[in-house]
Protein backbone atom coordinates (compact mmCIF):
# COMPACT_ATOMS: atom_id res chain seq x y z
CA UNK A 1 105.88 109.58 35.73
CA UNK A 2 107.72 110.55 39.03
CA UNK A 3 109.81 108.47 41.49
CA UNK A 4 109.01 109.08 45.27
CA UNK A 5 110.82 107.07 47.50
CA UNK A 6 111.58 104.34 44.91
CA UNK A 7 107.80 104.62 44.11
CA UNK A 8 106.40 105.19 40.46
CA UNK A 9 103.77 108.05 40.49
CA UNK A 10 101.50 109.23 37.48
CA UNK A 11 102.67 112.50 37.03
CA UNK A 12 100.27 115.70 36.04
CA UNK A 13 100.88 119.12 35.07
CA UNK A 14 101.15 121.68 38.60
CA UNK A 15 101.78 118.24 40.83
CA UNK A 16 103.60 119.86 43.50
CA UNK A 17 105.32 118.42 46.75
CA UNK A 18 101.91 119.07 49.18
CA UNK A 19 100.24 116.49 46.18
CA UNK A 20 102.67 114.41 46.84
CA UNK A 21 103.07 113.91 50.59
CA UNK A 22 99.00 113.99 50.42
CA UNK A 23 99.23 111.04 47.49
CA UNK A 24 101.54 109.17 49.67
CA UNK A 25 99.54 109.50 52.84
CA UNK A 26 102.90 110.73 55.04
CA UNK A 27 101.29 112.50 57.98
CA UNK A 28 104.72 112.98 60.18
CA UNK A 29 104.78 116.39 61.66
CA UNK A 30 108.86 116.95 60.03
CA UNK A 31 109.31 115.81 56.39
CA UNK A 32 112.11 116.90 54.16
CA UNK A 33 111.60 117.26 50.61
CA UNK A 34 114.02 117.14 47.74
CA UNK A 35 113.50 117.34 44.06
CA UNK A 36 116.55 115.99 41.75
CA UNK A 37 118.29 116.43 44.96
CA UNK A 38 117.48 120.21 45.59
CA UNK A 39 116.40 120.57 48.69
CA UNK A 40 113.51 122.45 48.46
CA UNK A 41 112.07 124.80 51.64
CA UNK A 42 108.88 123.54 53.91
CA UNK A 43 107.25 126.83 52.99
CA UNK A 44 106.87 126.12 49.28
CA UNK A 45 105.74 123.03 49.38
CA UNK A 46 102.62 124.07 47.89
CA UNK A 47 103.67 126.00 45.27
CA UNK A 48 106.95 124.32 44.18
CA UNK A 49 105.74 121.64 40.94
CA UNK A 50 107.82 118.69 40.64
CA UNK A 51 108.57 118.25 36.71
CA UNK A 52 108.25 114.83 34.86
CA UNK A 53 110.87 112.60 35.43
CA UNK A 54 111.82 113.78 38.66
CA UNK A 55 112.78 111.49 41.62
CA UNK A 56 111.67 113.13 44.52
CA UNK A 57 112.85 112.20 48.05
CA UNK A 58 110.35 112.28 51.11
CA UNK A 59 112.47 111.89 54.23
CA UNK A 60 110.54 111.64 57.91
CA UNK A 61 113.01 113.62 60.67
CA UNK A 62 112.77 111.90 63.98
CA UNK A 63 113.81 113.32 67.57
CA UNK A 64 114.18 111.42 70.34
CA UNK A 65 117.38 111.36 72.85
């Protein structure tokens, strides 16, 4: 099992943060992703796998002025 977001996920072996924001259905355009609280780069989100256990944080960056 994985925490997302205060959420309880089934957790799989290769899950990685793209299965995540896909199992979650976040479709913002700027998410930030952290893993234990390692932030982890936009361009490995679909190769970075979240181990069991982890609490992983989604976070939706807004603009505006």
């Amino acid at each position: 099992m994985i925490t997302v977001n205060g959420i309880t996920l089934d957790w799989y072996e290769g899950k990685t943060v793209h299965d995540v924001i896909q199992e979650m259905n976040y479709l913002f355009p700027l998410l930030i992703a952290r893993i234990n609280g390692k932030l982890i780069p936009r361009n490995k989100y679909d190769s970075t796998e979240i181990p069991d256990e982890a609490t992983v944080d989604i976070i939706h960056l807004m603009s505006g002025g």
